[in-house]
C-alpha atoms as a PDB file:
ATOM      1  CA  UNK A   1      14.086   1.692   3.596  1.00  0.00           C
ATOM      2  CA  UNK A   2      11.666  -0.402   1.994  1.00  0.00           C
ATOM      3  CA  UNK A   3      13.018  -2.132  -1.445  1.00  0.00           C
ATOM      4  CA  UNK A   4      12.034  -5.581  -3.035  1.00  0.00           C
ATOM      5  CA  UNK A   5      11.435  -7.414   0.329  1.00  0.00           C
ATOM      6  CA  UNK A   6       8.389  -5.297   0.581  1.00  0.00           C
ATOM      7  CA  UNK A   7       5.590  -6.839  -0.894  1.00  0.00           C
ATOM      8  CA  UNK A   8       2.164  -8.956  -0.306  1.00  0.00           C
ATOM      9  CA  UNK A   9       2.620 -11.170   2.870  1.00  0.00           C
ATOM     10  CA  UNK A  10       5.700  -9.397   3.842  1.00  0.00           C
ATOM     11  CA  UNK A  11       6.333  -8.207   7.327  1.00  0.00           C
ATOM     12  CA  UNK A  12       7.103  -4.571   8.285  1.00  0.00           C
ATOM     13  CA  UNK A  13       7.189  -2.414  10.765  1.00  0.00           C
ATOM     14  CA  UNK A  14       5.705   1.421  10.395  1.00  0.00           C
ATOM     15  CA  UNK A  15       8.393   4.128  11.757  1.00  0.00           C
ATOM     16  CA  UNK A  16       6.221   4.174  14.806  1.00  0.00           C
ATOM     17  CA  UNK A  17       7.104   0.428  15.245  1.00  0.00           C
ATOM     18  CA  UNK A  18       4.317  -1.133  14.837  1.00  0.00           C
ATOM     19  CA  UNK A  19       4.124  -4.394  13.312  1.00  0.00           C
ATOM     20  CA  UNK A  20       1.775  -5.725  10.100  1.00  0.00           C
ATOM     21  CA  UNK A  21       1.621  -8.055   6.982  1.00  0.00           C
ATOM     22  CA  UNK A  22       1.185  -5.637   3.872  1.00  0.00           C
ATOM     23  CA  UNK A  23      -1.645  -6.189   2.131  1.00  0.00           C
ATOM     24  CA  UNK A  24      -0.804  -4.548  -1.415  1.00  0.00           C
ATOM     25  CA  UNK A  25       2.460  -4.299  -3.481  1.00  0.00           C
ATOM     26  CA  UNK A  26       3.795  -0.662  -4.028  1.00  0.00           C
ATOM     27  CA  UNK A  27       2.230   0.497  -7.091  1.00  0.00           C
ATOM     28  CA  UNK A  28       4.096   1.361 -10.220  1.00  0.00           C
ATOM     29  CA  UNK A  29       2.857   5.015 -10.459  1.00  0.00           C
ATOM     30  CA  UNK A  30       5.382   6.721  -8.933  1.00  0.00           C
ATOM     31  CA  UNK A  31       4.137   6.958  -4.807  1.00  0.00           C
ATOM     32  CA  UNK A  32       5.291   3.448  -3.748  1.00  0.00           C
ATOM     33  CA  UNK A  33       2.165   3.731  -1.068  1.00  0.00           C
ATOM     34  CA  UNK A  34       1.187   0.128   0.115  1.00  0.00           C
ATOM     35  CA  UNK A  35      -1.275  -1.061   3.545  1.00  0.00           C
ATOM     36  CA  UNK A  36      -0.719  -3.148   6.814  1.00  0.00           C
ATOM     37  CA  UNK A  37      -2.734  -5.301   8.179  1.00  0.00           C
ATOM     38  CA  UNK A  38      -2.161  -5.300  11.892  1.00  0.00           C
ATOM     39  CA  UNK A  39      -2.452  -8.356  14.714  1.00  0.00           C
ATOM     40  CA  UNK A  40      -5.556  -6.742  15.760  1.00  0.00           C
ATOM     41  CA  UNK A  41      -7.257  -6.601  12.260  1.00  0.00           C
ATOM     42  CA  UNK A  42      -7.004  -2.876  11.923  1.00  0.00           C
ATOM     43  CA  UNK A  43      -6.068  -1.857   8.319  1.00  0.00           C
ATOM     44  CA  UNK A  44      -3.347   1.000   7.802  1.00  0.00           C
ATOM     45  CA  UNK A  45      -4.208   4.035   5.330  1.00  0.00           C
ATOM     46  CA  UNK A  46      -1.692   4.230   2.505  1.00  0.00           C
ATOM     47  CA  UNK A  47       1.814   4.382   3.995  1.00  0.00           C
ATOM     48  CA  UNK A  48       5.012   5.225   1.950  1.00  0.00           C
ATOM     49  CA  UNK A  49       6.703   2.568   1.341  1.00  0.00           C
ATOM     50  CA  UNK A  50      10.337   3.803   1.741  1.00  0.00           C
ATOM     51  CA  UNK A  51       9.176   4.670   5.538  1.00  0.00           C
ATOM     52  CA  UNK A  52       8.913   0.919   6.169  1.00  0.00           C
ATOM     53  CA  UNK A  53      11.427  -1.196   7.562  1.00  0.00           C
ATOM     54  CA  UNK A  54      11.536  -5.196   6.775  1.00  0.00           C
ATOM     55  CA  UNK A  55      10.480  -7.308  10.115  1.00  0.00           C
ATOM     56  CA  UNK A  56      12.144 -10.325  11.407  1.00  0.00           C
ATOM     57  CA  UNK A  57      11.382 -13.063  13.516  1.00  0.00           C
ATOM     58  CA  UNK A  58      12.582 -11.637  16.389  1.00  0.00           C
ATOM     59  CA  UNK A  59      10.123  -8.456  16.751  1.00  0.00           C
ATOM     60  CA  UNK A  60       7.523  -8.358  19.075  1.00  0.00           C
ATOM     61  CA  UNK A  61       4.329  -9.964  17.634  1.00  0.00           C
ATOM     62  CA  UNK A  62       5.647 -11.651  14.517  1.00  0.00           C
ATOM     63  CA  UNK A  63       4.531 -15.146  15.527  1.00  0.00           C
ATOM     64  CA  UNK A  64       0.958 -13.407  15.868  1.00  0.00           C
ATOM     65  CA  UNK A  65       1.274 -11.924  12.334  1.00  0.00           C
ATOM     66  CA  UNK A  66       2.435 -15.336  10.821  1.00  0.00           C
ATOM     67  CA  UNK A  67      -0.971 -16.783  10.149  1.00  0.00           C
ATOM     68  CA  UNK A  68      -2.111 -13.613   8.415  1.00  0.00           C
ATOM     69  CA  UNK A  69       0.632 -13.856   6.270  1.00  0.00           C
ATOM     70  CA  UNK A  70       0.030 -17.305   5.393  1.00  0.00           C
ATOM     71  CA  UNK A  71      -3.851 -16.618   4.286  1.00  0.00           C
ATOM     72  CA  UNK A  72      -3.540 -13.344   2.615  1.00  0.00           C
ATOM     73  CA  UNK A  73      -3.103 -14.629  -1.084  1.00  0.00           C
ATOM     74  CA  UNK A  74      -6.275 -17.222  -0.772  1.00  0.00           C
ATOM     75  CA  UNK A  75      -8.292 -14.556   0.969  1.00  0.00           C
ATOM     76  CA  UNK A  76      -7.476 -11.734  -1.598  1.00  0.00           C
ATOM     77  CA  UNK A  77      -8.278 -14.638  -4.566  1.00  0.00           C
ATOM     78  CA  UNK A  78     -11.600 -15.023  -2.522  1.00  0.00           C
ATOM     79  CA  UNK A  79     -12.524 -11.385  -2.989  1.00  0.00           C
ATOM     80  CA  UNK A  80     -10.610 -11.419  -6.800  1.00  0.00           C
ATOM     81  CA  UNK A  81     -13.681 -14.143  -7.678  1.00  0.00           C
ATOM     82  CA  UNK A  82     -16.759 -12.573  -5.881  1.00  0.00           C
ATOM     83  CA  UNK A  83     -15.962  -9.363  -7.620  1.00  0.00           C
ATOM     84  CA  UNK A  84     -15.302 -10.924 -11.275  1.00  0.00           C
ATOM     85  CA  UNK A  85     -18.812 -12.698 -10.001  1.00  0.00           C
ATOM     86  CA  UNK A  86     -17.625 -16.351 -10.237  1.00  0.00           C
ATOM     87  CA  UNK A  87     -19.532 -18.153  -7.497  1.00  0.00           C
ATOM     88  CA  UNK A  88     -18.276 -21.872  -8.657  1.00  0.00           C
ATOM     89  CA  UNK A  89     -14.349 -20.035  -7.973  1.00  0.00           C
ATOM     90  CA  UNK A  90     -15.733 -18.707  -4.469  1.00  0.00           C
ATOM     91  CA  UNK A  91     -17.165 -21.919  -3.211  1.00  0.00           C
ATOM     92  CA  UNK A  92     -14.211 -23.904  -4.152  1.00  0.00           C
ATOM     93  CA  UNK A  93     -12.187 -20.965  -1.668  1.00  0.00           C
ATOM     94  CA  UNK A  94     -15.153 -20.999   1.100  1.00  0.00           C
ATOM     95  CA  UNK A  95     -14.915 -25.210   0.809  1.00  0.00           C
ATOM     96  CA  UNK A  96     -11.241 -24.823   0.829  1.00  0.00           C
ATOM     97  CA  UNK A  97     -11.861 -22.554   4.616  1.00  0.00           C
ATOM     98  CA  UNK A  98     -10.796 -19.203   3.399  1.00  0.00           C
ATOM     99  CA  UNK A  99     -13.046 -16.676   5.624  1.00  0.00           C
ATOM    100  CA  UNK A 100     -16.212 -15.256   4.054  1.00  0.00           C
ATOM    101  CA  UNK A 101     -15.014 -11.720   5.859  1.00  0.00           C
ATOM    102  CA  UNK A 102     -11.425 -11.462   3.363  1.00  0.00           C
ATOM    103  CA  UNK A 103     -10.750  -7.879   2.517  1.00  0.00           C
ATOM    104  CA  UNK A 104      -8.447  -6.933  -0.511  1.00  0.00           C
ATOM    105  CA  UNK A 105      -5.431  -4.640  -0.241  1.00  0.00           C
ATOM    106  CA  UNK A 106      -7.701  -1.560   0.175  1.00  0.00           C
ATOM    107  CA  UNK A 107      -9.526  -3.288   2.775  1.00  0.00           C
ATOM    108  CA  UNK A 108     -12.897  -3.739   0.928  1.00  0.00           C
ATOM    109  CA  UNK A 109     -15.118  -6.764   1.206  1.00  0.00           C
END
């Protein structure tokens, strides 16, 4: 059962075992639904939080997932500036090598 370990960055697997970062905290309006983002880009729909189990080290594919974990919070600033139109805030990210093709938690550009 999911509980605080599962936010942004986190690992976890779905109850079919497969393995992504999540991309978006639970919200606070009652369905505790948050995304994956999985080793082979694919984004999950909304998945129920309590369904989720925490990862470890030791699953299959976690070293692949580490990297994604590690650029999530720059990328989803990236698209936090381009949609609050701030282009000086989105070249210092593109300048800093954040990828011009960062999604948000929903998985919109």
């Amino acid at each position: 059962m999911a509980s605080g370990w599962c936010k942004v960055g986190s690992f976890a697997n779905t109850a079919d075992g497969k393995l992504g970062v999540v991309t978006m905290d639970p919200d606070a309006y009652g369905n505790k639904e948050v995304k994956l983002e999985f080793a082979d880009g694919e984004t999950s729909g909304y998945i129920k939080a309590g369904t989720l189990t925490q990862a470890t080290a030791s699953d299959d594919g976690y070293e692949a997932l580490r990297k994604r974990a590690e650029e999530l919070p720059k990328a989803l600033e990236l698209v936090g500036a381009a949609r609050d139109n701030k282009p000086e805030e989105v070249q210092r990210l593109l300048e800093e090598g954040v990828s011009p093709d960062a999604k948000d938690g929903g998985g919109s550009p």
